[in-house]
Protein backbone atom coordinates (compact mmCIF):
# COMPACT_ATOMS: atom_id res chain seq x y z
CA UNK A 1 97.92 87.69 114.85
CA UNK A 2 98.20 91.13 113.62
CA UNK A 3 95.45 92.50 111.82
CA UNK A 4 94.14 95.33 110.97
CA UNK A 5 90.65 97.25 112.03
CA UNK A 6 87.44 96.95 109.91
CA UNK A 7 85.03 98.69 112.13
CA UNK A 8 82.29 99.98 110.70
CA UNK A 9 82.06 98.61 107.43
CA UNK A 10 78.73 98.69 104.69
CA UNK A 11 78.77 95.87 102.14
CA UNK A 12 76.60 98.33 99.91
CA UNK A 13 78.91 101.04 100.17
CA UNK A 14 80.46 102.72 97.12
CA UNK A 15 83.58 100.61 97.47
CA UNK A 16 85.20 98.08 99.48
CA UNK A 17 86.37 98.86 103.21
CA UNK A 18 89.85 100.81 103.47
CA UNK A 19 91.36 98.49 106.39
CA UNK A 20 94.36 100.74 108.37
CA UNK A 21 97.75 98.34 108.11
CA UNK A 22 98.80 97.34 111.66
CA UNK A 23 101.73 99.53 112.83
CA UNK A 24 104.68 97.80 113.35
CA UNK A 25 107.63 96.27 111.46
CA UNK A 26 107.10 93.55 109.55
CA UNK A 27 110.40 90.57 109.01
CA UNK A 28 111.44 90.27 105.29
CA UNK A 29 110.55 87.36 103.21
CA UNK A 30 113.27 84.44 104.09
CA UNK A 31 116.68 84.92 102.87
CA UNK A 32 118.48 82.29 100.29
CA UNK A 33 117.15 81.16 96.77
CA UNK A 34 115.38 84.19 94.87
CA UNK A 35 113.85 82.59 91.40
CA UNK A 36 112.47 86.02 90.89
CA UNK A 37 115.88 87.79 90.13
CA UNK A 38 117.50 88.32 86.12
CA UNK A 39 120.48 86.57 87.65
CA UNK A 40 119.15 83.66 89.75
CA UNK A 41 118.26 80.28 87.32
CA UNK A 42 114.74 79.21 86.10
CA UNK A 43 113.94 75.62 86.27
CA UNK A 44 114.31 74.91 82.29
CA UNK A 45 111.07 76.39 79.83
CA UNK A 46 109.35 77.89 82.99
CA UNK A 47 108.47 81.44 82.21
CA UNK A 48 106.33 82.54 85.12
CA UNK A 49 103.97 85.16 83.40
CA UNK A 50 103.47 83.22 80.15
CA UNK A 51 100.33 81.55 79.65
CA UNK A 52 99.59 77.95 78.31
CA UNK A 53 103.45 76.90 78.93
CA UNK A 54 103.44 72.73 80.16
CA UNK A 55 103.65 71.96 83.80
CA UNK A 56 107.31 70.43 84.60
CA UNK A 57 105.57 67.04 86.19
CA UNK A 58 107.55 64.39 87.85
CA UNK A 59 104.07 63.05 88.41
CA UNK A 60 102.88 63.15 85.12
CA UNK A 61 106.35 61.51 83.61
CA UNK A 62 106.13 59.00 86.21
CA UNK A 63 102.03 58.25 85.29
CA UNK A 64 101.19 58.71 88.90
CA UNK A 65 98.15 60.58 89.76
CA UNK A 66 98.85 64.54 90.32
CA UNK A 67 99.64 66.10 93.46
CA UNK A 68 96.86 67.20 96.26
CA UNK A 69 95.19 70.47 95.53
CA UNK A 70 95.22 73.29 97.54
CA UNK A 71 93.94 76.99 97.60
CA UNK A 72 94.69 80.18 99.46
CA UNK A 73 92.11 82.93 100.16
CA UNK A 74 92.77 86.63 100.22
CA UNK A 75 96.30 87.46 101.46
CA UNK A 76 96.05 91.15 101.38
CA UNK A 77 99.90 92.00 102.36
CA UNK A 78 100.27 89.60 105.36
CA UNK A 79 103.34 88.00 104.64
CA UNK A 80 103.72 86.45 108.04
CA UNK A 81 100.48 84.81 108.48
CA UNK A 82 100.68 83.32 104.72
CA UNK A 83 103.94 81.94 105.49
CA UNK A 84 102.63 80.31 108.64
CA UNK A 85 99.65 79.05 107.30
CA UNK A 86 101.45 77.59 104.21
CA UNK A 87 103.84 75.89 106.91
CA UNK A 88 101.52 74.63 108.96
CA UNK A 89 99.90 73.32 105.77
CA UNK A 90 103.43 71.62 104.75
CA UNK A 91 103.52 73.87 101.34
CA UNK A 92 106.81 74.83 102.63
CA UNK A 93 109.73 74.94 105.08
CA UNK A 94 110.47 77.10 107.70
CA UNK A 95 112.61 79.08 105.53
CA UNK A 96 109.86 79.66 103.41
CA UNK A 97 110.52 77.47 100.34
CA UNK A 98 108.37 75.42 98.67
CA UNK A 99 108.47 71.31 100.46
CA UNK A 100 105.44 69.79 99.00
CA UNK A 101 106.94 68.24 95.95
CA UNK A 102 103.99 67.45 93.33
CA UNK A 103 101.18 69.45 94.84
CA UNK A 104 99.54 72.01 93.52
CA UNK A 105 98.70 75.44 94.97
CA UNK A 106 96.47 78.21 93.77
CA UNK A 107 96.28 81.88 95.42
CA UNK A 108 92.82 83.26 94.29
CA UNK A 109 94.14 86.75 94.28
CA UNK A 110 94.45 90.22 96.42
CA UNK A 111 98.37 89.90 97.13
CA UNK A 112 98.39 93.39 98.10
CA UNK A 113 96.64 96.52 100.14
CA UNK A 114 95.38 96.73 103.54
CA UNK A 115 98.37 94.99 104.81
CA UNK A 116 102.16 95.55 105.58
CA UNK A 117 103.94 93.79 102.73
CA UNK A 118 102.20 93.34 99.16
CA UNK A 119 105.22 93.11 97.19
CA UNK A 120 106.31 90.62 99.99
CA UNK A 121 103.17 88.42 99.37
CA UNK A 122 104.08 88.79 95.14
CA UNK A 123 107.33 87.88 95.65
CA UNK A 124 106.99 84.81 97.62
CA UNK A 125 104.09 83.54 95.02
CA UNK A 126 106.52 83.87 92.25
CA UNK A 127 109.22 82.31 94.00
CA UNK A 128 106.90 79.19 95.04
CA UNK A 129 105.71 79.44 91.41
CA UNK A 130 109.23 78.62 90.23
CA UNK A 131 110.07 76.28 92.90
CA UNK A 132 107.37 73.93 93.14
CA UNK A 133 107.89 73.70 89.06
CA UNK A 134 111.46 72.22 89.75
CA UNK A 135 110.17 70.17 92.32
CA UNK A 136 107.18 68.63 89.80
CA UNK A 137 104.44 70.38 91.39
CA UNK A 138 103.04 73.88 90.49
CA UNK A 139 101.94 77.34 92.18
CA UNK A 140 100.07 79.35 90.12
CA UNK A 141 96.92 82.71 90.90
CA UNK A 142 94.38 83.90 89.70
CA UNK A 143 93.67 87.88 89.54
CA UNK A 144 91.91 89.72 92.20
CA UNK A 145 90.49 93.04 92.27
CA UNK A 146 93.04 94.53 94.03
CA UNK A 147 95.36 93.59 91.43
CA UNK A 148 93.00 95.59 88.79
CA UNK A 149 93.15 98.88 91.62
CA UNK A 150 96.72 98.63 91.64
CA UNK A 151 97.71 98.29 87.97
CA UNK A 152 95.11 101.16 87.40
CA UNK A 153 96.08 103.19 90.29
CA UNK A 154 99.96 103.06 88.90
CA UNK A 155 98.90 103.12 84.98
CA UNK A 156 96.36 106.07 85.42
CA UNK A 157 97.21 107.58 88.84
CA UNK A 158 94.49 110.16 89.14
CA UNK A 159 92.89 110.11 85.40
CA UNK A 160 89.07 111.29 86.10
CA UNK A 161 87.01 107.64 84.92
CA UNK A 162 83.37 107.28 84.62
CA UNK A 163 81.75 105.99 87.49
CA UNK A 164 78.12 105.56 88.77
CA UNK A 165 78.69 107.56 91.80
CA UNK A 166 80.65 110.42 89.98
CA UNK A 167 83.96 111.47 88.75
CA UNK A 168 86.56 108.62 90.22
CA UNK A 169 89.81 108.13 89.35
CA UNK A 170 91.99 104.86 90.25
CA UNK A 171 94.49 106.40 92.46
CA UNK A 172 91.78 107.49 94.49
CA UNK A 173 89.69 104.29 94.78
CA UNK A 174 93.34 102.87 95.84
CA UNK A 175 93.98 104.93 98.58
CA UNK A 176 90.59 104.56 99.85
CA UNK A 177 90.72 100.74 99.93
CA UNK A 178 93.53 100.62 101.56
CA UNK A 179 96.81 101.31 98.90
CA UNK A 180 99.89 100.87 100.88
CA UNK A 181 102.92 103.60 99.57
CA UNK A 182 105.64 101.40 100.39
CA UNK A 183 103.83 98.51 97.87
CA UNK A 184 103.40 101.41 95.04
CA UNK A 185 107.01 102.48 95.93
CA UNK A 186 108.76 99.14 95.80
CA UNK A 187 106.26 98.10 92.49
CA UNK A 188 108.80 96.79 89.62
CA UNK A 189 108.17 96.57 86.06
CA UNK A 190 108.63 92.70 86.67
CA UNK A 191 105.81 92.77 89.20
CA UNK A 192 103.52 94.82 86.98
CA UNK A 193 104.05 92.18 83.87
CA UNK A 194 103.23 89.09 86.34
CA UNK A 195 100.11 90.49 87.54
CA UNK A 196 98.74 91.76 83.87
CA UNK A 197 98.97 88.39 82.94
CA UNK A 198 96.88 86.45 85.67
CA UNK A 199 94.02 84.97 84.39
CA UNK A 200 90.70 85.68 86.15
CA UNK A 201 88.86 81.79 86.37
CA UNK A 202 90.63 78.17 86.22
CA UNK A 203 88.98 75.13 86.21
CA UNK A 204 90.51 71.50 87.48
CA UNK A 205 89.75 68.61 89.56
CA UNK A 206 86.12 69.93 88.84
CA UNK A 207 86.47 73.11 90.80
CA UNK A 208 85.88 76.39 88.95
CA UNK A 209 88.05 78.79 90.63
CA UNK A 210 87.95 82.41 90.94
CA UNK A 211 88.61 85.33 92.89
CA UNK A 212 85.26 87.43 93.50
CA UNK A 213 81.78 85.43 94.19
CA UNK A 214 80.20 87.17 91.61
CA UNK A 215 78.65 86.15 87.69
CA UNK A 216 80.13 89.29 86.45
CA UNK A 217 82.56 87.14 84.60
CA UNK A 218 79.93 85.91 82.53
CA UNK A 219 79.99 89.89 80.97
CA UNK A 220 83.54 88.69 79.48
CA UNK A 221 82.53 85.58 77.72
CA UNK A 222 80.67 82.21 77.58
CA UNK A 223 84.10 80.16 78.19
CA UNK A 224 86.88 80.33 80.49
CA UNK A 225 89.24 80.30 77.81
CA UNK A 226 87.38 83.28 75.77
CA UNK A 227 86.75 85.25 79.01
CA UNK A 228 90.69 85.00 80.05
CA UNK A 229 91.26 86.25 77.13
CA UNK A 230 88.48 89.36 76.61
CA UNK A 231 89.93 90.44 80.22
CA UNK A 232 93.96 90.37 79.03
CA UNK A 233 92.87 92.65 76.41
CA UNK A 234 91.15 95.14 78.53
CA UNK A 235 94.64 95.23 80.45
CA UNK A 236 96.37 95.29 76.95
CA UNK A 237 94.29 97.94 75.28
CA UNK A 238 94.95 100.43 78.58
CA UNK A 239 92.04 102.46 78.41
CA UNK A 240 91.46 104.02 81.60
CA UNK A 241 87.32 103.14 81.66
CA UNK A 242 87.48 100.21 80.16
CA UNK A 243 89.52 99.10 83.03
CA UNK A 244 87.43 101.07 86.03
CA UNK A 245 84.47 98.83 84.14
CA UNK A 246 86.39 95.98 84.62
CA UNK A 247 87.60 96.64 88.13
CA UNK A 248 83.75 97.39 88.95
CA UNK A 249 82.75 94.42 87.94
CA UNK A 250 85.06 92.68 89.99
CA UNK A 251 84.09 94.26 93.12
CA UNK A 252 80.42 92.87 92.82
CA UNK A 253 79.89 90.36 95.46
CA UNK A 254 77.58 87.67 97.35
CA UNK A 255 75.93 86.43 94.22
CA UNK A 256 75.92 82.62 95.57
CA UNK A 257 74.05 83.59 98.87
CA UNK A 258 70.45 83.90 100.00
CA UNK A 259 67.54 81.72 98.08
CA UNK A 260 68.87 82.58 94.78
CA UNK A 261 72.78 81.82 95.11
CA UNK A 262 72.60 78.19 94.18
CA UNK A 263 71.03 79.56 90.70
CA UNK A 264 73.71 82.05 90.45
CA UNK A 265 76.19 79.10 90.66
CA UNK A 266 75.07 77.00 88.67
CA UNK A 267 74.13 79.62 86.13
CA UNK A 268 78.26 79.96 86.64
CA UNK A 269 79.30 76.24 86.10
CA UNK A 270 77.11 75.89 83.42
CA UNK A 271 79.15 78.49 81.43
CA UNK A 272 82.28 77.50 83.03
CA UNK A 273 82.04 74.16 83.93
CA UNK A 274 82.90 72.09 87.71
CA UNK A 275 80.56 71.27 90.04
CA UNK A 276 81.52 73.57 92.93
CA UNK A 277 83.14 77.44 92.64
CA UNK A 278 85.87 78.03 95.32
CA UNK A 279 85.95 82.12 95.44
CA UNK A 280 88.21 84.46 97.79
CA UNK A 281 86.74 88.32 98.02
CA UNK A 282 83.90 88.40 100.21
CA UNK A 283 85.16 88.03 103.68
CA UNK A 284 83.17 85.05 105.97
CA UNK A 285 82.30 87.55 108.74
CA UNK A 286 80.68 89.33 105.92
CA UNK A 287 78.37 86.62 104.95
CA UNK A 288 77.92 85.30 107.79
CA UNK A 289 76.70 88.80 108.94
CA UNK A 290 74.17 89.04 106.13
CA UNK A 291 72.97 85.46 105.85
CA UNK A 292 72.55 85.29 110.00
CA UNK A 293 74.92 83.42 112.86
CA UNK A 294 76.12 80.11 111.84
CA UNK A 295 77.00 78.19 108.76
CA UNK A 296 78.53 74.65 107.94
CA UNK A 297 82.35 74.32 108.33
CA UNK A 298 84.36 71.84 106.27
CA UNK A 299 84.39 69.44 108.92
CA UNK A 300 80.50 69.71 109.14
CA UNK A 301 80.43 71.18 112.41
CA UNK A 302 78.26 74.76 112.88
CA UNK A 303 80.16 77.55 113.50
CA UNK A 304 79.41 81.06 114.55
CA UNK A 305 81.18 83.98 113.96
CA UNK A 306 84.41 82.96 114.53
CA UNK A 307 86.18 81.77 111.33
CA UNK A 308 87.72 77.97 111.63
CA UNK A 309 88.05 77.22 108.04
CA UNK A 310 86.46 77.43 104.29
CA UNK A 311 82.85 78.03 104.15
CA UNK A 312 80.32 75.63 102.46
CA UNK A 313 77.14 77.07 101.34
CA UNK A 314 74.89 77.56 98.21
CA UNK A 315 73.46 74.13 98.49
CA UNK A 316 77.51 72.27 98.63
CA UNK A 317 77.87 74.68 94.97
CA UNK A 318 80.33 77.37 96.62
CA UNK A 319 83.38 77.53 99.06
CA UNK A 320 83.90 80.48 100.87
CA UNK A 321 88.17 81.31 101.12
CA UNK A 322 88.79 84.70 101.82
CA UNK A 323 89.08 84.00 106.10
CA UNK A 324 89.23 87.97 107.05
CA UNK A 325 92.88 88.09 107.46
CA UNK A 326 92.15 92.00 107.53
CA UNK A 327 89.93 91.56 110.48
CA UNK A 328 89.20 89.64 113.25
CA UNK A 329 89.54 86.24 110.93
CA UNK A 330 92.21 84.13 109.68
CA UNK A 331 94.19 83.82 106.46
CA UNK A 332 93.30 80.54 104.99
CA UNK A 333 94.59 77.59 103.46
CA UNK A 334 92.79 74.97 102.07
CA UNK A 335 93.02 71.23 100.62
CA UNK A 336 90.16 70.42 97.96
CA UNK A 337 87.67 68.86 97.77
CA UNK A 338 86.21 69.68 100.65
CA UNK A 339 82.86 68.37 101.53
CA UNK A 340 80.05 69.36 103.74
């Protein structure tokens, strides 16, 4: 696997770790059907980037019981490991299209940065989003931080923001955590509408998901639906520090760890609701470097360092997705529930 170097990194630094992108070429996404193009076909009332829309459910009509659920951790540009790992999974074909009929698939955010081909990674999630609609299932994702840093970074570009450690702006804090030109190059306006309307938390099958393990989304509202909803308007309103606030606030991290994560979780799911939050953003080689050697995989065996699959900690309350594709980890890919 190609990844990238994340020497030297400090979890309490200012912001998160600039990875270098492997050198290298890196193979376009799989030629054929593009759902993503004005002049390809949409499967009939599926809008990507609209909210609240109903799923197309063969299922559903049928009055089976809904596809298996599956999640994806941070992808971070690595279009060739996703695509392997979502083969290997049997979310799709070799050619990269979606073969898993009426499951369901959630991406927990940070398509881009740090990696070779962001645009790649958003691309292929809104092509599976279309396809797996057609085919009764559904792909949908959450937003991630790095989704914030790049809409800011392109919407503000080097507009001073207030910041705790001094003037800031977003182009800045992109480049630093590892902004890739060639993503902020080939960025369309297409792209930009897609990821403005992510929504930050989902709940089903009893899982609250979300992109960053922290309660900051609490700051937003008392309900998923009202705290969707307060963060599209931040994005809609376009002020420059409103958003940095916003992108802050999703950088904060390892809430659910140590003595006092299982109160931090279930101060979450309280709000929320579920019985277990399934988060991406802080890398397992990062916990596992602050809470000590080993932890519980899925499959209940100890692990050390070396990253196998999801991890299961805060009393059974939080999963662990984000593998450290960036680093000497894994991109990972996940069927819930999983159980410790």
């Amino acid at each position: 696997m190609t990844q990238g170097a994340g020497q030297g990194y400090d979890p309490g630094s200012r912001y998160e770790p600039g990875y270098d992108a492997a050198p290298g070429g890196h193979p376009p996404q799989a030629a054929g059907f593009d759902p993503t193009r004005p002049d390809e076909p949409l499967p009939p009332e599926y809008t990507p980037t609209e909210r609240d829309l109903p799923v197309i459910s063969v299922a559903a009509e049928n009055g089976d019981r809904p596809g298996p659920l599956y999640v994806v951790g941070d992808v971070h540009g690595y279009l060739t490991e996703l695509l392997d790992a979502l083969y290997e999974t049997g979310l799709v074909d070799k050619e990269g299209h979606w073969s898993a009929g009426s499951a369901r698939l959630w991406f927990l955010g940070d398509f881009t940065d740090r990696g070779p081909d962001g645009i790649g990674v958003i691309e292929l999630v809104m092509q599976l989003s279309a396809e797996a609609a057609a085919a009764g299932g559904y792909c949908r994702a959450l937003m991630g931080n790095h989704e914030l840093l790049l809409l800011g970074a392109h919407r503000f570009g080097d507009t001073p923001v207030n910041s705790v450690g001094g003037t800031a702006s977003f182009l800045a804090a992109w480049r630093l955590n590892g902004g890739q030109p060639s993503d902020m190059e080939r960025l369309e306006d297409r792209h930009l509408t897609w990821i403005s309307r992510l929504d930050a938390a989902h709940l089903t099958d009893d899982h609250l998901l979300l992109h960053s393990d922290t309660t900051a989304y609490l700051d937003y509202g008392s309900s998923i639906e009202e705290m969707n909803d307060a963060i599209t308007g931040v994005l809609q309103r376009g002020d420059a520090d409103e958003c940095w606030d916003l992108f802050r606030k999703f950088t904060k991290r390892f809430a659910f760890r140590g003595d006092e994560g299982p109160d931090a979780a279930r101060e979450l799911l309280g709000a929320f609701g579920g019985s277990q939050v399934v988060h991406g953003h802080s890398p397992i080689p990062y916990l596992l470097g602050q809470v000590g050697g080993e932890y519980v995989a899925a499959d209940g065996a100890e692990q050390n360092h070396t990253v196998r699959g999801p991890m299961i900690y805060a009393d059974n309350l939080a999963v662990a997705m984000d593998g450290g594709v960036t680093m000497d980890g894994r991109l990972l890919v996940a069927q819930l529930p999983l159980v410790g």
